[in-house]
Protein backbone atom coordinates (compact mmCIF):
# COMPACT_ATOMS: atom_id res chain seq x y z
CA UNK A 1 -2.35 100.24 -65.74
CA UNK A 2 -3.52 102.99 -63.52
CA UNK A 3 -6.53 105.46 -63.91
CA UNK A 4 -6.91 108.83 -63.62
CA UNK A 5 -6.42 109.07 -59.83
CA UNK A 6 -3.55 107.15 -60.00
CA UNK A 7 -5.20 103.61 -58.22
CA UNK A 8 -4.38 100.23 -59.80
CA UNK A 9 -7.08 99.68 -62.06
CA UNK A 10 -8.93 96.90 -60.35
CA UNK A 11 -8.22 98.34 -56.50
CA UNK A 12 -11.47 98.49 -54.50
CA UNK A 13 -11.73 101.71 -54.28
CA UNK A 14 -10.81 102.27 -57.75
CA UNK A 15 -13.61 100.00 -58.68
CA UNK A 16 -16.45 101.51 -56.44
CA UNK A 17 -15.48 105.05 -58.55
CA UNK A 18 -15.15 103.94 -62.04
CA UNK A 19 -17.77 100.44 -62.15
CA UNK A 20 -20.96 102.70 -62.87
CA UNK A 21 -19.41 104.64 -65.39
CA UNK A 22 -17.41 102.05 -66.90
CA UNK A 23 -20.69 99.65 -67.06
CA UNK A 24 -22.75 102.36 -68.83
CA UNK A 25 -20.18 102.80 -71.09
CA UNK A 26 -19.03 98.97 -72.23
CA UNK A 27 -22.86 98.69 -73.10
CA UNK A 28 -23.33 101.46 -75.34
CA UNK A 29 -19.86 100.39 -76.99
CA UNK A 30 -20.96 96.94 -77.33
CA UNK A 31 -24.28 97.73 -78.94
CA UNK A 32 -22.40 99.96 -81.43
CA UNK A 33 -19.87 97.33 -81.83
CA UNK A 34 -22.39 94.14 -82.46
CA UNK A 35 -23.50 95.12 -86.10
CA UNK A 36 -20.26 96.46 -87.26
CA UNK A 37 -19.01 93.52 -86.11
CA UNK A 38 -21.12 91.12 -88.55
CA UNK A 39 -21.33 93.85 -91.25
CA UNK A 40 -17.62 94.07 -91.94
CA UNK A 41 -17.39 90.60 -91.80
CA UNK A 42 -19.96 90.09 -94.50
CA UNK A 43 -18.08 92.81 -95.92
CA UNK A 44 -14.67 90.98 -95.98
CA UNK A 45 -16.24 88.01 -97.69
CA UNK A 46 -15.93 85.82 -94.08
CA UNK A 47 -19.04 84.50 -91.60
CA UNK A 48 -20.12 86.73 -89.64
CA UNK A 49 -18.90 84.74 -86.56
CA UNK A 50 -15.63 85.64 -87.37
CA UNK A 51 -16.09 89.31 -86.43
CA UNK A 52 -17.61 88.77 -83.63
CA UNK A 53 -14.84 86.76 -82.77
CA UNK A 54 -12.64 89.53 -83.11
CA UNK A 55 -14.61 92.10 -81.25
CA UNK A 56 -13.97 89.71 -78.38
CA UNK A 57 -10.47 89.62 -78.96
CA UNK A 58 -10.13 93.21 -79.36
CA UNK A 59 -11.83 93.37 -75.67
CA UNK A 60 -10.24 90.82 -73.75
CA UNK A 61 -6.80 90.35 -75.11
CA UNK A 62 -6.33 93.77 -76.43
CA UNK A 63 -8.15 95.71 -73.91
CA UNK A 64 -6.51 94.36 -71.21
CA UNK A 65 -3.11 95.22 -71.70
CA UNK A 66 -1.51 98.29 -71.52
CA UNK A 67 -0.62 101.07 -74.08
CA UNK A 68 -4.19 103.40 -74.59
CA UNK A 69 -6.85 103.42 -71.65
CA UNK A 70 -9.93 104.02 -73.27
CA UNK A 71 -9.68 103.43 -77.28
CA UNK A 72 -11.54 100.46 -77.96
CA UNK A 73 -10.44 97.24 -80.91
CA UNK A 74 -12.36 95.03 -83.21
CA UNK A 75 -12.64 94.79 -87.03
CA UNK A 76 -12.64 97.91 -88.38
CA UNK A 77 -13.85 98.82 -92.03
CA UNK A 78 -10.54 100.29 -92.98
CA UNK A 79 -9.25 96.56 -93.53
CA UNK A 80 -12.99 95.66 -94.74
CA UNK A 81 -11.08 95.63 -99.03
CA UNK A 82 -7.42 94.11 -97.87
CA UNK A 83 -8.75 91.05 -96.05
CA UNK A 84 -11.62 90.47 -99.24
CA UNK A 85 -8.59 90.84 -101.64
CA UNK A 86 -6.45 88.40 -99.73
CA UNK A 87 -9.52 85.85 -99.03
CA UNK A 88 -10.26 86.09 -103.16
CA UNK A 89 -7.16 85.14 -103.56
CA UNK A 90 -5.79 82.60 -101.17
CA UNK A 91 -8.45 81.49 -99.63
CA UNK A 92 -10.40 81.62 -96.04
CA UNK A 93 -7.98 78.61 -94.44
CA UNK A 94 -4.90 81.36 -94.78
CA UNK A 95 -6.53 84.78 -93.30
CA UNK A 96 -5.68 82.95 -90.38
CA UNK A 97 -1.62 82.82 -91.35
CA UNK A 98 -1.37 86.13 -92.29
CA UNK A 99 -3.06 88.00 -89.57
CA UNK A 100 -1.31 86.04 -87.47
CA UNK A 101 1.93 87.24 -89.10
CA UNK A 102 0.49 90.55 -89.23
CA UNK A 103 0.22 90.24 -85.26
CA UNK A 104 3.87 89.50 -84.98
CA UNK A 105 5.11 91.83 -86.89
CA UNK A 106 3.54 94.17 -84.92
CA UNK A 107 4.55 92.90 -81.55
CA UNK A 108 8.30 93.25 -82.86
CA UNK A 109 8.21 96.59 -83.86
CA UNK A 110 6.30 97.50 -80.77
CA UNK A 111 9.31 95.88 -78.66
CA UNK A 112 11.64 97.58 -80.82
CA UNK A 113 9.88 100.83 -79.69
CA UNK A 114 9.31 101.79 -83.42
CA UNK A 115 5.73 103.02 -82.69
CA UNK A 116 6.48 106.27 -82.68
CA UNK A 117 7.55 106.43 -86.51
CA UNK A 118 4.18 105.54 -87.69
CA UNK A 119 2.89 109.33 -86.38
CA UNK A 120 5.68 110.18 -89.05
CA UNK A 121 3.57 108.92 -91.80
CA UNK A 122 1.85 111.46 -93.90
CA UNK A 123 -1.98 112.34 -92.89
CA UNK A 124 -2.60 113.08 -96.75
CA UNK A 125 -1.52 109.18 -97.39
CA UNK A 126 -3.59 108.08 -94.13
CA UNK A 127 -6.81 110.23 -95.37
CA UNK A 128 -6.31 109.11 -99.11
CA UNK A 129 -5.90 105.62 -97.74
CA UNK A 130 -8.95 105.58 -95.91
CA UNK A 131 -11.03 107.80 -98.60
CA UNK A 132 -10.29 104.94 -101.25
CA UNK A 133 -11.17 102.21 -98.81
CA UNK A 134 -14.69 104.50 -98.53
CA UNK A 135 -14.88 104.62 -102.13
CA UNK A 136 -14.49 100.82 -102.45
CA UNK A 137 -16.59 99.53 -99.76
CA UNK A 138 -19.41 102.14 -100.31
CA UNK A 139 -19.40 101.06 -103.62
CA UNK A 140 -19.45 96.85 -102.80
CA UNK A 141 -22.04 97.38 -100.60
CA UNK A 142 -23.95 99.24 -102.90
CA UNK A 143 -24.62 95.69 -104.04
CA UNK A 144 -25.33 93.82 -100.82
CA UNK A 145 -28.00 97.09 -100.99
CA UNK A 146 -29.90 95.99 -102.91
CA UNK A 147 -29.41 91.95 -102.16
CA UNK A 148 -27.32 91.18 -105.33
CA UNK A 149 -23.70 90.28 -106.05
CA UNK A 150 -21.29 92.69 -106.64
CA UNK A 151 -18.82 92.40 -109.97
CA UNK A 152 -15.55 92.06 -108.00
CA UNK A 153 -12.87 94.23 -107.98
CA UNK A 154 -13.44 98.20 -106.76
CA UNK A 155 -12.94 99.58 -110.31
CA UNK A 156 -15.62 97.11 -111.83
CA UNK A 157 -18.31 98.09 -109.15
CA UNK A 158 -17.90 101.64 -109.72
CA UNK A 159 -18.33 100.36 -113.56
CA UNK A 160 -21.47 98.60 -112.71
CA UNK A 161 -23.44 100.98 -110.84
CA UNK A 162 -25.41 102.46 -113.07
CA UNK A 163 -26.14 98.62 -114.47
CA UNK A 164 -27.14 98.02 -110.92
CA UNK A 165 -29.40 100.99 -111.00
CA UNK A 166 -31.23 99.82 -113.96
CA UNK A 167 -31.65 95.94 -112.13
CA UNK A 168 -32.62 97.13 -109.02
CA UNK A 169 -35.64 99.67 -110.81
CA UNK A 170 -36.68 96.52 -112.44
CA UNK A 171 -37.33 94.20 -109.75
CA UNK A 172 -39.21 94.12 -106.96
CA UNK A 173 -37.20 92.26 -104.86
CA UNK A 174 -34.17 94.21 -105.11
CA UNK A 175 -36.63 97.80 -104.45
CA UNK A 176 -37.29 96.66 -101.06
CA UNK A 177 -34.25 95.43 -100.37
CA UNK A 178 -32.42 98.58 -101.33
CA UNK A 179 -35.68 100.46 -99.41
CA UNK A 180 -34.39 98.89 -96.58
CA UNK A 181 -31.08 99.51 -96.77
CA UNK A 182 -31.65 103.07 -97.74
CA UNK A 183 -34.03 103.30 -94.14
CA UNK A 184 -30.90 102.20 -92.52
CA UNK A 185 -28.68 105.26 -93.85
CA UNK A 186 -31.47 107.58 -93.12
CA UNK A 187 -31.75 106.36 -89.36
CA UNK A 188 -27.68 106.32 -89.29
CA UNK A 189 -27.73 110.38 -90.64
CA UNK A 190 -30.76 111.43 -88.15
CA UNK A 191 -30.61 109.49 -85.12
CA UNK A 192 -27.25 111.25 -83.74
CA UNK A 193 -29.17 114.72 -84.06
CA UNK A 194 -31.29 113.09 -80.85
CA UNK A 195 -28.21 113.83 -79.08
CA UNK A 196 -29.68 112.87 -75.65
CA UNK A 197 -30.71 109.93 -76.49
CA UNK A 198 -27.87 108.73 -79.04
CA UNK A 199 -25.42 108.93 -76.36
CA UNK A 200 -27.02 106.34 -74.73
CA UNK A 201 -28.74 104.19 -77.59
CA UNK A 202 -25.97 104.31 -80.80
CA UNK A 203 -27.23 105.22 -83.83
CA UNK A 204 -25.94 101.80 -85.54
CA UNK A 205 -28.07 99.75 -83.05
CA UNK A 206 -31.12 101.45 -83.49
CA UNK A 207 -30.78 101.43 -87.35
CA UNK A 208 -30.38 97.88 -87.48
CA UNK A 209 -33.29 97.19 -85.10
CA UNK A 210 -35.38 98.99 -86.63
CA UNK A 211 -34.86 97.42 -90.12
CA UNK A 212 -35.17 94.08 -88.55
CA UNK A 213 -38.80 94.92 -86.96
CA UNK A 214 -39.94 96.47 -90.13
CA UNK A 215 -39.16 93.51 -92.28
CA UNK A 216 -40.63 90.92 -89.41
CA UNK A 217 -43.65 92.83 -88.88
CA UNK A 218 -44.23 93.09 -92.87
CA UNK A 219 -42.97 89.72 -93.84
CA UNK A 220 -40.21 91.73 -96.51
CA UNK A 221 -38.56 88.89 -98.92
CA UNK A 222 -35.19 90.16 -98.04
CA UNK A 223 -31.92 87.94 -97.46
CA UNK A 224 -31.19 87.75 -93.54
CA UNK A 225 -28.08 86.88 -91.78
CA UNK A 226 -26.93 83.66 -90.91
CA UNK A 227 -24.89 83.19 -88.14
CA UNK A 228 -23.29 79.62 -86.92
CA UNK A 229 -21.97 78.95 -83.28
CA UNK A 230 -18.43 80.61 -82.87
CA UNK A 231 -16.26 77.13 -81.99
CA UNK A 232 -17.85 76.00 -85.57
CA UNK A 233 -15.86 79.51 -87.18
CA UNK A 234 -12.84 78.65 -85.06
CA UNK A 235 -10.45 77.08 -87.47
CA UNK A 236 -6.79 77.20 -86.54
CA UNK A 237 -4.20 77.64 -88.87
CA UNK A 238 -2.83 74.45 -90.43
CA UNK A 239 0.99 73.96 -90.27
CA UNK A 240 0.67 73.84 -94.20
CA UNK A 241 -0.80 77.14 -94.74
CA UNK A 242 2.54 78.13 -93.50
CA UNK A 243 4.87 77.36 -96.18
CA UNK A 244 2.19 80.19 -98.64
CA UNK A 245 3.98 82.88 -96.67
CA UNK A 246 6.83 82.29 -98.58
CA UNK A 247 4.69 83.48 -101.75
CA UNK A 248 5.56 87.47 -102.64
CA UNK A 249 1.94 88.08 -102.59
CA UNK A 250 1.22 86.57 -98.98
CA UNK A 251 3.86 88.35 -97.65
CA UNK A 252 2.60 92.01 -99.32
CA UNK A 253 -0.30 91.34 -97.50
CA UNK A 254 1.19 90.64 -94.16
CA UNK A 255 3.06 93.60 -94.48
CA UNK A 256 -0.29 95.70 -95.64
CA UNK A 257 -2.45 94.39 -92.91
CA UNK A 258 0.25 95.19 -90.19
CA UNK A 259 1.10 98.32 -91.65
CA UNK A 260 -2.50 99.79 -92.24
CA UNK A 261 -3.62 98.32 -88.86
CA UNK A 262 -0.81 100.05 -86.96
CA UNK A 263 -1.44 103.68 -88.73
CA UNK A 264 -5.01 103.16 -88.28
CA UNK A 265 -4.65 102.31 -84.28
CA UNK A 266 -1.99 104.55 -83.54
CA UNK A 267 -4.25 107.74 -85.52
CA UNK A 268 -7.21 106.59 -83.64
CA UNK A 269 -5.37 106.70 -80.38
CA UNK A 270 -3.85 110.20 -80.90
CA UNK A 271 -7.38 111.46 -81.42
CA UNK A 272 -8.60 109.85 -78.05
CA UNK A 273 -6.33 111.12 -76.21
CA UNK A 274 -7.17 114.48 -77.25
CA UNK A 275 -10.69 113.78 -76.03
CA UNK A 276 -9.89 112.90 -72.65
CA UNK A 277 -8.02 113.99 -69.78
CA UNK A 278 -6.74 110.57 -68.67
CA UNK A 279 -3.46 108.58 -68.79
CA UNK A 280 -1.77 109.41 -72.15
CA UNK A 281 -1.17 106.77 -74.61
CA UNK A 282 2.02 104.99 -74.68
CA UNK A 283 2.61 104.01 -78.75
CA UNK A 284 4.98 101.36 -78.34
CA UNK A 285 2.94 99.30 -75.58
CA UNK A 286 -0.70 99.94 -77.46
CA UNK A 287 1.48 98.68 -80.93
CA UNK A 288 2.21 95.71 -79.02
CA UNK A 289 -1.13 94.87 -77.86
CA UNK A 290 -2.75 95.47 -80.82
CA UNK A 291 -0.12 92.68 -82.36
CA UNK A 292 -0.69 90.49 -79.54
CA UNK A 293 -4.44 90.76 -80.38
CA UNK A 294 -3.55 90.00 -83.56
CA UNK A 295 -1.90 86.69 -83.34
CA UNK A 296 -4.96 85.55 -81.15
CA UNK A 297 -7.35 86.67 -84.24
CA UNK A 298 -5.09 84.54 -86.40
CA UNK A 299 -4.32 81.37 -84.42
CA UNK A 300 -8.69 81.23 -84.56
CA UNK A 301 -8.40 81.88 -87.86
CA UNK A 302 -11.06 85.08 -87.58
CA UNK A 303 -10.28 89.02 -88.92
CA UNK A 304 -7.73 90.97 -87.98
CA UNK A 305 -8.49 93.89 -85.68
CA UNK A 306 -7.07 97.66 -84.87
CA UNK A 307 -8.48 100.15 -82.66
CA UNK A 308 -11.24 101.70 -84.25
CA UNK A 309 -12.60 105.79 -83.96
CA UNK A 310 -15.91 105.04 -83.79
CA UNK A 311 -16.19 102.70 -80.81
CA UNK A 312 -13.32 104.54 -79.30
CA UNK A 313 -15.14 107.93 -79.48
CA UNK A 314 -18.26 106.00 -78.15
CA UNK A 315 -16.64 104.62 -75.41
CA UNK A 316 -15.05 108.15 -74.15
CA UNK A 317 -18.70 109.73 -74.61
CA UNK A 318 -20.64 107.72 -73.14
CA UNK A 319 -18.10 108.99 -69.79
CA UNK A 320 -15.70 105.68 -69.53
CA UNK A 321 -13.00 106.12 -67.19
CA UNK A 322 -10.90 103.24 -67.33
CA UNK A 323 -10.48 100.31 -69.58
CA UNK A 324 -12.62 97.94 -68.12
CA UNK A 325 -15.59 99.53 -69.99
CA UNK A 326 -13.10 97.84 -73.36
CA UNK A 327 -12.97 94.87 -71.38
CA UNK A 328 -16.51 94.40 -70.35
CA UNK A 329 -17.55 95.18 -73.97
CA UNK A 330 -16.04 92.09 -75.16
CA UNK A 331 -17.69 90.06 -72.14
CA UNK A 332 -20.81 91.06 -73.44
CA UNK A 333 -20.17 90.24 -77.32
CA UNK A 334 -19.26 87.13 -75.88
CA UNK A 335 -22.31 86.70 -73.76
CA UNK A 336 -24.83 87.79 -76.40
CA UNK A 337 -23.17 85.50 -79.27
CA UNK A 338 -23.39 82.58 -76.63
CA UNK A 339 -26.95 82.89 -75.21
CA UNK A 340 -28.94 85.21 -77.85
CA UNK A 341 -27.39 84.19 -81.60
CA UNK A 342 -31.12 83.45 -83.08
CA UNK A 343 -31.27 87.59 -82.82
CA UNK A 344 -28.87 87.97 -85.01
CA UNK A 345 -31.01 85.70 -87.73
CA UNK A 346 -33.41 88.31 -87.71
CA UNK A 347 -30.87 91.54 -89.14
CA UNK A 348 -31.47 91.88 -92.72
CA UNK A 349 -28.41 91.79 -94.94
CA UNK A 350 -29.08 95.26 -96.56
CA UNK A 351 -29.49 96.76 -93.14
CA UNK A 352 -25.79 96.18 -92.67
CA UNK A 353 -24.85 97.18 -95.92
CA UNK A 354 -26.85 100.58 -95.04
CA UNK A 355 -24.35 100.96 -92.01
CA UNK A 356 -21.52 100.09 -93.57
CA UNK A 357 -22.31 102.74 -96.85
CA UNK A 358 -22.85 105.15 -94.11
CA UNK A 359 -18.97 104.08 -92.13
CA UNK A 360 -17.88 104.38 -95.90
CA UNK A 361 -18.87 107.93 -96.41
CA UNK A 362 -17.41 108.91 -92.78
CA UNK A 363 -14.50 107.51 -94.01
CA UNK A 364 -14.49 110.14 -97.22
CA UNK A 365 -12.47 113.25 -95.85
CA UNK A 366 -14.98 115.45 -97.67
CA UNK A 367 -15.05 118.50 -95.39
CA UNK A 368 -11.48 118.47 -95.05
CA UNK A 369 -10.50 118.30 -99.31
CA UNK A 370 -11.57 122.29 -99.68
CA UNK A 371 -9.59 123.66 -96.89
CA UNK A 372 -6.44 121.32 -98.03
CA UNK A 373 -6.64 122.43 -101.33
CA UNK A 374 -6.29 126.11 -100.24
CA UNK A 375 -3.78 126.02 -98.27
CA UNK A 376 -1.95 123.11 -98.65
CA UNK A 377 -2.40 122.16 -102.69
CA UNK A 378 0.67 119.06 -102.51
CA UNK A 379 -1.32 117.55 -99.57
CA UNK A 380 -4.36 117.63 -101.32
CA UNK A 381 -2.49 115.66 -104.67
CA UNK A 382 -1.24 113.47 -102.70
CA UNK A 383 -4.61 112.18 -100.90
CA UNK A 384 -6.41 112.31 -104.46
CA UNK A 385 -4.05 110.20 -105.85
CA UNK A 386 -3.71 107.94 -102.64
CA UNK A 387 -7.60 107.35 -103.34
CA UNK A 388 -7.67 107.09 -107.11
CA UNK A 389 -4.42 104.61 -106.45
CA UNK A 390 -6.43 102.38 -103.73
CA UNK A 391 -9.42 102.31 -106.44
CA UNK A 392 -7.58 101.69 -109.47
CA UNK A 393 -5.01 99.09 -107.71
CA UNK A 394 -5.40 97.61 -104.54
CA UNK A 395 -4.68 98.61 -101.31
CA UNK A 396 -1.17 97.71 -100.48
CA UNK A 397 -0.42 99.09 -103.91
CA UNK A 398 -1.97 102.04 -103.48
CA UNK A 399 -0.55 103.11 -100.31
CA UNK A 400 3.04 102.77 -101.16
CA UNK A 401 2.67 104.40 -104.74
CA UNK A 402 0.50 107.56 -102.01
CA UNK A 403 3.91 107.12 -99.71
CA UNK A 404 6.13 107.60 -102.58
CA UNK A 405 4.71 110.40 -103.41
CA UNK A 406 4.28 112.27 -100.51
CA UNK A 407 8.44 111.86 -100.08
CA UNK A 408 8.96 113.34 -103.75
CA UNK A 409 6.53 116.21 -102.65
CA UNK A 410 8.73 116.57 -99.37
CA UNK A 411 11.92 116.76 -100.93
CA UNK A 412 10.68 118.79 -104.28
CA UNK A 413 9.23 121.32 -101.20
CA UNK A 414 12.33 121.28 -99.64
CA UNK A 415 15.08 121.73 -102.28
CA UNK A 416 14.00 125.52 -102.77
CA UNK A 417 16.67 127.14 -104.36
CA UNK A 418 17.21 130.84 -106.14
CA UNK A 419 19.67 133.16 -106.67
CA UNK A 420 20.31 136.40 -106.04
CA UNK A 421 22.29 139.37 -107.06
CA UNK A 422 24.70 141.40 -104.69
CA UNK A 423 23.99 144.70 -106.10
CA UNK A 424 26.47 146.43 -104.19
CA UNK A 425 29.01 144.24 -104.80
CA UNK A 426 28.51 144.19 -108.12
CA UNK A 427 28.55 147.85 -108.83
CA UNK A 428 32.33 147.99 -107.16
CA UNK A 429 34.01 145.64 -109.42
CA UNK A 430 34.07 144.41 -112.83
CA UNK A 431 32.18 140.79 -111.89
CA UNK A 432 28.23 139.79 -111.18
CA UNK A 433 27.99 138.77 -107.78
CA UNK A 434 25.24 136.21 -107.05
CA UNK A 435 24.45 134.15 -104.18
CA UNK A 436 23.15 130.71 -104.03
CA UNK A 437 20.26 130.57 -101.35
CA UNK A 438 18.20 127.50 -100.46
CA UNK A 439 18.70 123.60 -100.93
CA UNK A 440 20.74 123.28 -103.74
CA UNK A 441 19.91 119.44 -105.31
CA UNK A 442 19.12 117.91 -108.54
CA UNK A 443 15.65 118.11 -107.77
CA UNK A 444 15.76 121.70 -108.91
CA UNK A 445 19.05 121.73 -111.15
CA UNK A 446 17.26 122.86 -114.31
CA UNK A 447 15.56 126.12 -112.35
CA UNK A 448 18.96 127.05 -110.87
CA UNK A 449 21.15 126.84 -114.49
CA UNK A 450 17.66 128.50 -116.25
CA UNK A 451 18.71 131.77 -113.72
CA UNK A 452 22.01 131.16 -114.39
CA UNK A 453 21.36 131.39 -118.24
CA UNK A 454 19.49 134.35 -117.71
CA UNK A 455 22.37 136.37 -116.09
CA UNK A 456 23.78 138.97 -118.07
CA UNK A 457 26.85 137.17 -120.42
CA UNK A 458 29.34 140.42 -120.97
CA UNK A 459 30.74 140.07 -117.26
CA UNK A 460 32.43 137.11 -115.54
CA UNK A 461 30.25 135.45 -112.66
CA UNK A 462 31.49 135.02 -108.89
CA UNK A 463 29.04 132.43 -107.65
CA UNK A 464 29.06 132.27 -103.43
CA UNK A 465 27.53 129.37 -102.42
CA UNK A 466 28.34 129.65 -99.01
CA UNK A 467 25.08 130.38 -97.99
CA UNK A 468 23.07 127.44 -99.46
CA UNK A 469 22.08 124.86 -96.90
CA UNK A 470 22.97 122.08 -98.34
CA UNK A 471 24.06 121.73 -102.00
CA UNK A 472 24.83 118.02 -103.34
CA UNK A 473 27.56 116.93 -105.81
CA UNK A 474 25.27 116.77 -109.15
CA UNK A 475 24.63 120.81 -108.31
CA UNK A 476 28.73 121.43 -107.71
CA UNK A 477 29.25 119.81 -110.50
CA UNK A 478 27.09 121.54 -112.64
CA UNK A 479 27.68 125.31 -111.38
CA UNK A 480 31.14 124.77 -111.95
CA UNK A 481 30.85 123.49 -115.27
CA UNK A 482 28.74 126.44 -116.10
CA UNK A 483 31.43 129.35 -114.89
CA UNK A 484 33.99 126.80 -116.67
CA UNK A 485 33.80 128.58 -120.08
CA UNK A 486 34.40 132.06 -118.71
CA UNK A 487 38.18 132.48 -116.83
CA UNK A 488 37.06 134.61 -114.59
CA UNK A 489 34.13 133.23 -113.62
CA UNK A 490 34.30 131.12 -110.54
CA UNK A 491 32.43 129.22 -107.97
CA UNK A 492 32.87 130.40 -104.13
CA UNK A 493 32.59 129.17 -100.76
């Protein structure tokens, strides 16, 4: 890997350049790292030592090898539902199998230089995707809000909210909880208007700090986390948690979880790179390290990671240069988690769930649904039903019926097909001349033999089809079954 100059990343000189900026910058990621770390966790249903153990991955294995320079990997929340779905139902011992086979997967489609076709998959999928993982997690957390236990599935929270409403109002407990949850959003929304100052102290950290003091200082009866040493979370796959891949829903997972994770990292790095002037991102290589990454997370037996915006974006403002600002990130998870853990048993539990309700709503593509719907109404279908899909189903569900979709929209958008009338032609002879213009398939068969039927019936029809772009056998068929009845009629070109 080179930088920007084009020096070896760790040559002296390289290092006297880049070591200020880079160190500046690894902190500020790490600090906006360390609570989303432990929130999604909590989120997913795991310990929290588990995403800290794969924020360290995501610096140290991932950000050392090649592909993107500056995006930076850990547990994101856009795998926060999948990984709760597949803990609920096959249990904590095999996350480690499947993200481990997600990891693979990954590294063989990265060798087989197949990253590129994930840019081909639709953005309306991608944002409906990550709009119904918003929806979802915004409303589990809604729970965690307010220090209760959510129903399960995403449908039956949205179903319970209001019953939540009417709990929480009712007990005290549960109205300072949710007070300091709700603190925690507020800080989230305000802090980055500070703009000196957030780009130096994230929004996230401060949020969570805060929340922390105020319930030490007033003694709030709130739950707190509780975090364990991380070679207590480290639990290796068993060679009998194997044999469940062979189960149809284990593998639908695998597939999910590398799937999502790959769209979401290979998005996220196409939006760094248009924030920085450095190296360029090479898809195939950053596909591979994110599966290598990966298959680390799931030989520990912790979450599986993908590059993530919001550290990524971090890391490039806070004026990284190279990636050992990635690197050193995960040094420091790694140093904090092994000398400092007690702080950690000071972050209230809402205070997460505030900044995970807040990654939630980022995650909603709110601004963008107006403008889409204007100008682009298919797009906008298909990300609506992507969401309601992802809420109603499940994830992995929900993405391929949002991918089906968007390929029926392509090809209903692309078989455009009409006719039209040679008028000078058909004032010289005795026949209707009509052309056949467009994409000519059985997508739009009833619309083209509708015009057909409206064509005046007293003269015989020449039909040119010579200059349709492409016209399948079930529209041959049919056009010459229609001129069939008439001897005169007949089908050219």
């Amino acid at each position: 890997m080179r930088s920007p100059s084009g020096a070896t990343l760790f040559d002296a000189g390289t290092l006297r350049v880049t070591l200020g900026p880079d160190l500046l910058a690894s902190l500020v990621v790490f600090l906006v790292a360390l609570p989303l770390c432990v929130g999604i966790a909590v989120a997913s249903g795991v310990p929290p030592e588990l995403g800290l153990i794969t924020g360290i991955v995501g610096g140290l294995v991932a950000g050392l090898m090649p592909g993107s320079s500056l995006q930076v990997s850990g547990p994101a929340a856009g795998l926060t539902v999948l990984v709760y779905e597949a803990v609920l139902a096959h249990g904590l011992p095999v996350l480690g199998v499947l993200v481990l086979a997600a990891g693979l997967v990954q590294l063989a489609v990265g060798a087989l230089r197949m990253g590129r076709w994930f840019r081909a998959v639709s953005i309306a999928v991608v944002q409906g995707m990550l709009a119904g993982i918003g929806l979802v997690l915004m409303a589990g957390q809604a729970y965690v809000l307010a220090d209760a236990s959510a129903p399960g599935d995403g449908l039956g929270n949205l179903r319970g909210l209001p019953t939540l409403l009417m709990d929480t109002l009712g007990s005290a407990g549960a109205m300072t909880a949710a007070g300091v949850g709700a603190g925690t959003v507020l800080v989230l929304v305000l802090w980055p208007r500070w703009r000196t100052v957030a780009r130096v102290v994230p929004a996230p950290l401060v949020a969570v700090a805060l929340a922390a003091g105020a319930v030490g200082a007033f003694g709030l009866p709130v739950a707190r986390i509780e975090v364990g040493a991380l070679t207590d979370a480290v639990q290796p796959p068993a060679l009998g948690d194997f044999a469940r891949l062979a189960e149809a829903g284990a593998l639908g997972t695998v597939v999910a979880l590398a799937l999502i994770a790959s769209a979401e990292s290979l998005f996220s790095a196409a939006a760094v790179d248009r924030m920085h002037g450095g190296p360029r991102t090479h898809y195939d290589k950053e596909l591979m390290a994110q599966g290598a990454g990966n298959a680390v997370c799931g030989a520990l037996g912790a979450l599986p990671m993908t590059a993530v915006i919001v550290r990524s974006s971090a890391n490039v403002a806070a004026g990284a240069r190279t990636k050992l600002s990635r690197v050193l990130h995960g040094v420091w998870l790694l140093v904090f988690v092994a000398l400092l853990p007690g702080l950690l048993g000071l972050v209230p539990v809402a205070a997460l769930a505030g900044v995970l309700v807040h990654a939630g709503w980022k995650l909603m593509p709110v601004r963008e649904l107006g403008p889409l719907w204007r100008d682009h109404r298919g797009e906008a279908v298909v990300l609506v039903v992507t969401a309601g899909a992802v809420v109603l189903t499940n994830l992995f569900e929900g993405v391929l019926l949002g991918l089906l979709l968007a390929v029926v929209k392509s090809a209903w958008e692309t078989s455009h097909v009409h006719l039209v009338v040679d008028e000078e032609r058909s004032r010289e002879g005795a026949s209707l001349h009509v052309r056949v213009v467009g994409n000519a398939t059985f997508l739009r068969l009833p619309r083209l033999l509708d015009q057909l039927s409206e064509l005046p019936s007293d003269r015989p029809v020449v039909l040119d089809v010579s200059g349709a772009r492409h016209m399948d056998h079930a529209c041959r068929t049919a056009l010459e079954g229609h001129v069939a009845g008439s001897p005169e009629s007949v089908v050219r070109g």
